[in-house]
Protein backbone atom coordinates (compact mmCIF):
# COMPACT_ATOMS: atom_id res chain seq x y z
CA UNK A 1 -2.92 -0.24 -15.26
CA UNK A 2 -0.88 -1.08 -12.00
CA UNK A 3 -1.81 -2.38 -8.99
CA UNK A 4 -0.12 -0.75 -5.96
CA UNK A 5 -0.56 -1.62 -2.21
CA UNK A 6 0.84 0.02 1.15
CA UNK A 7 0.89 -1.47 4.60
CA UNK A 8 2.10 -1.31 8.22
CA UNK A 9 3.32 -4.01 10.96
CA UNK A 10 2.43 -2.59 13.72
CA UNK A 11 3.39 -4.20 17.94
CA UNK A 12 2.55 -3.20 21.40
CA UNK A 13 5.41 -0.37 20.92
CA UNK A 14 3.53 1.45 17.62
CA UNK A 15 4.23 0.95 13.80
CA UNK A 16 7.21 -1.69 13.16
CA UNK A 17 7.39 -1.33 9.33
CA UNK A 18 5.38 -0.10 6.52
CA UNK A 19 5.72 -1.41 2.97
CA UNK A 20 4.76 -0.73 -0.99
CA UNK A 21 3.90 -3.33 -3.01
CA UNK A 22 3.23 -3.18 -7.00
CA UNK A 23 2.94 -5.63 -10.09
CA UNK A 24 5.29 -5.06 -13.04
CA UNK A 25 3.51 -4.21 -16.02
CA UNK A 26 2.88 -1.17 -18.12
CA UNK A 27 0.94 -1.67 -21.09
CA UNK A 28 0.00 0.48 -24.44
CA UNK A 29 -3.12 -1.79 -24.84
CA UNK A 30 -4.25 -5.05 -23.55
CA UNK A 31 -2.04 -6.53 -26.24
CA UNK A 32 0.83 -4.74 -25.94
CA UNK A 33 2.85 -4.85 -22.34
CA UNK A 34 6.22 -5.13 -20.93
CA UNK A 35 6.29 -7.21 -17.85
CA UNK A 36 9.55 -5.82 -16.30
CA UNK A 37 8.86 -2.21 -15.23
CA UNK A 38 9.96 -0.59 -12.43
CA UNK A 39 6.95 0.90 -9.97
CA UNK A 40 8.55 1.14 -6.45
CA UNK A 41 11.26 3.11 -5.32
CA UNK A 42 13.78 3.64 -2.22
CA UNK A 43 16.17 5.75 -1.19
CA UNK A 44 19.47 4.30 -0.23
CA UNK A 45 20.37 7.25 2.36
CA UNK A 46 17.14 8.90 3.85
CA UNK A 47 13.93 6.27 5.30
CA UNK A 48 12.07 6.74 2.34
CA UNK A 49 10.02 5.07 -0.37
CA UNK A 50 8.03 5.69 -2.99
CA UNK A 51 5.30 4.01 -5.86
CA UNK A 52 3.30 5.44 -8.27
CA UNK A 53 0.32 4.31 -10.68
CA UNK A 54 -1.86 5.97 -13.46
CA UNK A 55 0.78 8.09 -16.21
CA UNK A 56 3.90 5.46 -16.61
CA UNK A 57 6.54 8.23 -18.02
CA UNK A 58 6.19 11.02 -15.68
CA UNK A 59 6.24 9.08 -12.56
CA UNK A 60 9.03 6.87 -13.50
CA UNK A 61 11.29 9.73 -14.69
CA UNK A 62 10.63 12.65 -11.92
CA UNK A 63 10.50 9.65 -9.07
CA UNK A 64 13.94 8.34 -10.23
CA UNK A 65 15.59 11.41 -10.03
CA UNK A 66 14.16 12.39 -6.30
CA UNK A 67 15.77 9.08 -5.16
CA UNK A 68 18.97 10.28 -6.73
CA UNK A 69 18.65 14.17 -5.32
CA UNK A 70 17.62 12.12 -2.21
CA UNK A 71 20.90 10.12 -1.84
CA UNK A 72 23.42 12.83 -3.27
CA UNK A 73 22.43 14.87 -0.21
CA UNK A 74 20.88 17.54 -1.86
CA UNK A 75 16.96 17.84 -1.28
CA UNK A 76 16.93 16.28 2.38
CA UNK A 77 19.10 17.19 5.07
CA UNK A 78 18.42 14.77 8.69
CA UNK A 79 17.37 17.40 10.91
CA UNK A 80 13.94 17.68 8.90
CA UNK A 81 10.88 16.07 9.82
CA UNK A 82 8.67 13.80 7.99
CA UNK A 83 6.30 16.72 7.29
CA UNK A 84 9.05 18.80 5.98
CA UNK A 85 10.36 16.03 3.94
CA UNK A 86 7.10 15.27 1.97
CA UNK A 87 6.74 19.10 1.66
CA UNK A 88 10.11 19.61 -0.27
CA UNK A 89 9.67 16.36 -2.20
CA UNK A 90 5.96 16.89 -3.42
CA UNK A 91 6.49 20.80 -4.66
CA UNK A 92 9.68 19.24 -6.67
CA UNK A 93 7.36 16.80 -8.33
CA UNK A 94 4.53 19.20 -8.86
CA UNK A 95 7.10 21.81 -10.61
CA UNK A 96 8.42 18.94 -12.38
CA UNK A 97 4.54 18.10 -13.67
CA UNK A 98 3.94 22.21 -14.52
CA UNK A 99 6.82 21.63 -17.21
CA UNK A 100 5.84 18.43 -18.41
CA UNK A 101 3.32 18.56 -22.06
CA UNK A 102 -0.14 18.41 -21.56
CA UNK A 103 -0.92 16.72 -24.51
CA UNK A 104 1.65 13.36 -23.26
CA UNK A 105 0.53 12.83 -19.85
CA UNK A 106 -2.76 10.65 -19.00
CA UNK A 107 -5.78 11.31 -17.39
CA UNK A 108 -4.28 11.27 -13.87
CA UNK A 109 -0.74 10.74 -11.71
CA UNK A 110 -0.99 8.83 -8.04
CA UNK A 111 2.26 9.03 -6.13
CA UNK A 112 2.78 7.17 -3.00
CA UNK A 113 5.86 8.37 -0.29
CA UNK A 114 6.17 6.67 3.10
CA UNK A 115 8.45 8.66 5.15
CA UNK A 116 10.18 7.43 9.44
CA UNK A 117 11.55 9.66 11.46
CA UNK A 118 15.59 10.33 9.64
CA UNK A 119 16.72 10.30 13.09
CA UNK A 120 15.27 9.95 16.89
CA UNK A 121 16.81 10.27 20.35
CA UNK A 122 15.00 6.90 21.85
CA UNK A 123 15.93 7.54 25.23
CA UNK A 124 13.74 11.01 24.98
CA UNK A 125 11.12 10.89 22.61
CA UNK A 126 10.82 6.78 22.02
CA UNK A 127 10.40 4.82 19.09
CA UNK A 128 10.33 6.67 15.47
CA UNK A 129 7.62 7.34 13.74
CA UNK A 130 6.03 7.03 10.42
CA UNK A 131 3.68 8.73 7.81
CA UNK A 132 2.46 8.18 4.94
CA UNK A 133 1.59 10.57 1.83
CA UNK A 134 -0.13 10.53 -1.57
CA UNK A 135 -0.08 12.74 -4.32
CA UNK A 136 -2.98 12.51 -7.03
CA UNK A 137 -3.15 14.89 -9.80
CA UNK A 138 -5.97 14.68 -12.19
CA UNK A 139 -6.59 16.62 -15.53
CA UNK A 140 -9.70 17.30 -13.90
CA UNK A 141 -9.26 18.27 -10.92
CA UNK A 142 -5.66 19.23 -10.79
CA UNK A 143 -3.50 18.54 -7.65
CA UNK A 144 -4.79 16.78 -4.35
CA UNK A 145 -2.55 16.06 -1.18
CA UNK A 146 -3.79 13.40 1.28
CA UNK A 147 -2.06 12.26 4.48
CA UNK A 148 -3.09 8.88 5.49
CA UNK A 149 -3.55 7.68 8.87
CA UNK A 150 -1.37 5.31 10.35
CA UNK A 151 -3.94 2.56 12.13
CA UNK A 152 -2.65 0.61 15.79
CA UNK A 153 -2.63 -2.37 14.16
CA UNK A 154 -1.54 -4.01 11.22
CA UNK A 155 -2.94 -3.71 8.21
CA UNK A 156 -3.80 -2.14 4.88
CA UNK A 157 -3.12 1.25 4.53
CA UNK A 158 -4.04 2.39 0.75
CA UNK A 159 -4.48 0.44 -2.68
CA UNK A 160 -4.46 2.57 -6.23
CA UNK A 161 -4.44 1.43 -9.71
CA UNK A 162 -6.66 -0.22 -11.91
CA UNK A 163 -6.04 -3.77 -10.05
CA UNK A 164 -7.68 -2.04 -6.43
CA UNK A 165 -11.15 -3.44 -7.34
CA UNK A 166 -9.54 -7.05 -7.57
CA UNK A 167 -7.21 -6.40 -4.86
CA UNK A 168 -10.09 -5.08 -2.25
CA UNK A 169 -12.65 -8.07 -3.44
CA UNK A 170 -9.97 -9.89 -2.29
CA UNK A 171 -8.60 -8.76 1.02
CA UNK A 172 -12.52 -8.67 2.59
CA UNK A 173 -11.86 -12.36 2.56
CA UNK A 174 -8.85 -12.52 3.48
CA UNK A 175 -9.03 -10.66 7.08
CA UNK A 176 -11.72 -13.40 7.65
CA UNK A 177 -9.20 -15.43 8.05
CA UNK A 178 -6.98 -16.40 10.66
CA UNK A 179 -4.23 -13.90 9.57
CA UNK A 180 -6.17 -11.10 10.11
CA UNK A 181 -4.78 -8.09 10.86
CA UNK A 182 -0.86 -9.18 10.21
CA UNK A 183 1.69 -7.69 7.65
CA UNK A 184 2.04 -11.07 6.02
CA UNK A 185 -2.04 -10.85 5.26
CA UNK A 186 -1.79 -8.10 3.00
CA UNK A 187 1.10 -9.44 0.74
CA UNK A 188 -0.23 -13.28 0.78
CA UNK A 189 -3.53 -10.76 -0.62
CA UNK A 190 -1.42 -9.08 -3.34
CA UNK A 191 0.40 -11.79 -4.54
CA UNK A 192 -2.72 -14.10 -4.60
CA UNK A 193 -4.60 -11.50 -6.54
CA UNK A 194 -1.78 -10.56 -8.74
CA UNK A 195 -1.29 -14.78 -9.70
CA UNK A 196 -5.13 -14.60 -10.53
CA UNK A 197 -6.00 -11.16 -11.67
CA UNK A 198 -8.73 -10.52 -14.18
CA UNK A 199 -7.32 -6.92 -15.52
CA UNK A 200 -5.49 -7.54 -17.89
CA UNK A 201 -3.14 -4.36 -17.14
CA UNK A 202 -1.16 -6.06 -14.34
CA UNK A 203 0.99 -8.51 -14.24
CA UNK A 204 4.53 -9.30 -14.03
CA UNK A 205 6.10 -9.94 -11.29
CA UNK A 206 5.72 -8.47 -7.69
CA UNK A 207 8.17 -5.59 -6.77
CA UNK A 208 8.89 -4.73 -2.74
CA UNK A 209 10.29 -1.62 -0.91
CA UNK A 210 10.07 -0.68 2.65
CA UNK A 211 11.12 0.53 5.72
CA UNK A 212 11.93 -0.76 9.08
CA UNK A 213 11.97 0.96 12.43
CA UNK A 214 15.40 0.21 13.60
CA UNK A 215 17.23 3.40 14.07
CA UNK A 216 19.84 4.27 11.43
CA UNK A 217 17.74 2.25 8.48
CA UNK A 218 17.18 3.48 5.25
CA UNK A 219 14.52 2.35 2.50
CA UNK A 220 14.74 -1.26 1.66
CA UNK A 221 14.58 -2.59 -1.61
CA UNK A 222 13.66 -6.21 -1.79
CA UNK A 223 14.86 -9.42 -4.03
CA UNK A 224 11.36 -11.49 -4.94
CA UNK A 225 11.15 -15.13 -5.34
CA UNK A 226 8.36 -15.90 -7.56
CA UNK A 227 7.40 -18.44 -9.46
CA UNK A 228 11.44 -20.42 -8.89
CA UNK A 229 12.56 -17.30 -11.01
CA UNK A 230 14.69 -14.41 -8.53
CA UNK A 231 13.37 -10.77 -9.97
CA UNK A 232 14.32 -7.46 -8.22
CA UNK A 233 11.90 -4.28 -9.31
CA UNK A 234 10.69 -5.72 -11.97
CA UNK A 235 13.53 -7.28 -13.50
CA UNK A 236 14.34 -10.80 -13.60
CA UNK A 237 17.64 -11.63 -12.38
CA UNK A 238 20.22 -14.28 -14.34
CA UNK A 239 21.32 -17.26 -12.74
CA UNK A 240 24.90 -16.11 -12.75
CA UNK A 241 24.49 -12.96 -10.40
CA UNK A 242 25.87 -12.21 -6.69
CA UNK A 243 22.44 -13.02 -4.58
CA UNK A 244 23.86 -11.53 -0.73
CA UNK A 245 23.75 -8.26 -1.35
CA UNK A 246 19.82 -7.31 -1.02
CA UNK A 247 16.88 -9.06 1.16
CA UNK A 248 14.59 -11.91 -0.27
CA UNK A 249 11.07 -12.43 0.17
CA UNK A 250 9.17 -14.87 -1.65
CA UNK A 251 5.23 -14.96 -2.59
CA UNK A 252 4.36 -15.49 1.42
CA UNK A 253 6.36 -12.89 2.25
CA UNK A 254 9.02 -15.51 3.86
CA UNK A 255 12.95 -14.59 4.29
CA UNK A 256 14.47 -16.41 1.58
CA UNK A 257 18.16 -17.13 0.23
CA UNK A 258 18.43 -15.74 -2.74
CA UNK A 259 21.08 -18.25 -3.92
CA UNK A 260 18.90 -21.38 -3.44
CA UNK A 261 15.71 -19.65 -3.81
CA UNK A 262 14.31 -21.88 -0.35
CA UNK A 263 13.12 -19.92 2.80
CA UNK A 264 16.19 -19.20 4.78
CA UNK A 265 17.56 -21.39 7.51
CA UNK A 266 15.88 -20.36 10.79
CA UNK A 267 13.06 -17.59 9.11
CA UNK A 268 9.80 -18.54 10.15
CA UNK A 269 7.40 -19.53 7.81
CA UNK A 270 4.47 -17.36 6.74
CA UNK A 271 1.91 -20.24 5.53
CA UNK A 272 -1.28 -18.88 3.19
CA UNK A 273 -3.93 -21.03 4.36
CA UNK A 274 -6.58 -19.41 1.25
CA UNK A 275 -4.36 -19.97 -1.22
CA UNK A 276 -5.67 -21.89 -3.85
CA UNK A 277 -3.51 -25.28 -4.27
């Protein structure tokens, strides 16, 4: 169940942008799904984003409500750094899991929280910076923290969920090719693999959060254009809503407008030259 998918962008100045990817489907069995879940997460005041696959319940509940401690001001603060953050933020959701039944959970919780620098004097210490954390607990082998290394050039960064197998298969051919190495690879990867996955656990559409390295940014939420229909975290959006307020991407990670559903007038096209026509 899930497929979930980090990256960076990285340029001659450092890390540009790191992302979370993530299908939309939670399932009781392979006949029984729901195709509109929601698997990524941003906050709206702090630079900081979060996805999660294995358990569905836990992970959905305990991440919505650190996004809302997050942007009521109460568990953050902007003179902590990304260290700190993650700190505070992973002992809340490992309380939270201490209280939660046994007997209800599954066999094992993956959290993923990409953290920037909250904020950064550029004229003394330079560009921000940015981590990234994951949080696995296991019935097995109980809690595990990992901090993953941020490469010097773009790229992958961490896949979970039953979907990885699919998803790695995949992306071995697709740094052969001549977008190698780029942000746009790894999501022309995960929505390629996602149109044609096997596993019958993912699907739905694809779901986007990020964050940016412009000072002053918070986590991004993204609009997806997939398949001519407009969804946003999992949901699909009616025809009759207000399209300006969030960012668009479609399948090759282009800037759309969400009203027309087209790339947008002067965005640069991100071409897939493996995808399967």
């Amino acid at each position: 169940m899930t497929m979930l998918v980090s990256w960076v962008g990285v340029d001659p100045h450092g890390p540009t942008s790191m992302y979370i990817a993530a299908d939309s489907r939670i399932s009781w069995d392979a006949a029984n799904t729901f195709d509109f879940a929601k698997k990524v997460f941003a906050s709206k005041k702090y630079p900081e984003i979060f996805g999660y696959a294995g358990d569905v319940l836990f992970p959905s509940i305990v991440l919505g409500q650190i996004v809302e401690l997050i942007d009521a001001g109460i568990l953050l603060n902007t003179t902590m750094t990304c260290d700190q953050k993650n700190k505070i933020i992973f002992e809340k959701i490992c309380e939270s899991l201490s209280k939660y039944p046994q007997l209800y959970i599954g066999s094992n919780v993956q959290i993923m929280h990409l953290s920037r620098d909250t904020e950064v004097d550029t004229k003394v210490r330079g560009y921000p910076k940015f981590y990234h954390y994951k949080l696995t607990w296991s019935k097995k082998n109980g809690f595990i923290f990992e901090k993953i290394s941020i490469p010097n050039k773009s790229g992958l960064l961490c896949v979970l969920g039953t979907g990885a197998k699919e998803f790695n298969e995949k992306y071995l051919l697709y740094q052969k090719g001549r977008n190698s190495n780029t942000s746009r690879n790894v999501f022309h990867c995960f929505t390629d693999t996602l149109a044609n996955i096997q596993d019958r656990y993912c699907g739905g559409s694809p779901q986007l959060v990020g964050l940016i390295r412009k000072p002053l940014t918070y986590g991004i939420s993204f609009g997806i254009i997939s398949e001519k229909r407009r969804y946003y975290l999992g949901m699909q959006i009616p025809n009759n809503a207000c399209f300006t307020n969030v960012e668009w991407r479609n399948n090759l990670f282009e800037i759309c407008d969400g009203g027309t559903k087209n790339i947008k007038e002067g965005a640069a096209h991100q071409p897939n030259p493996l995808l399967k026509k």
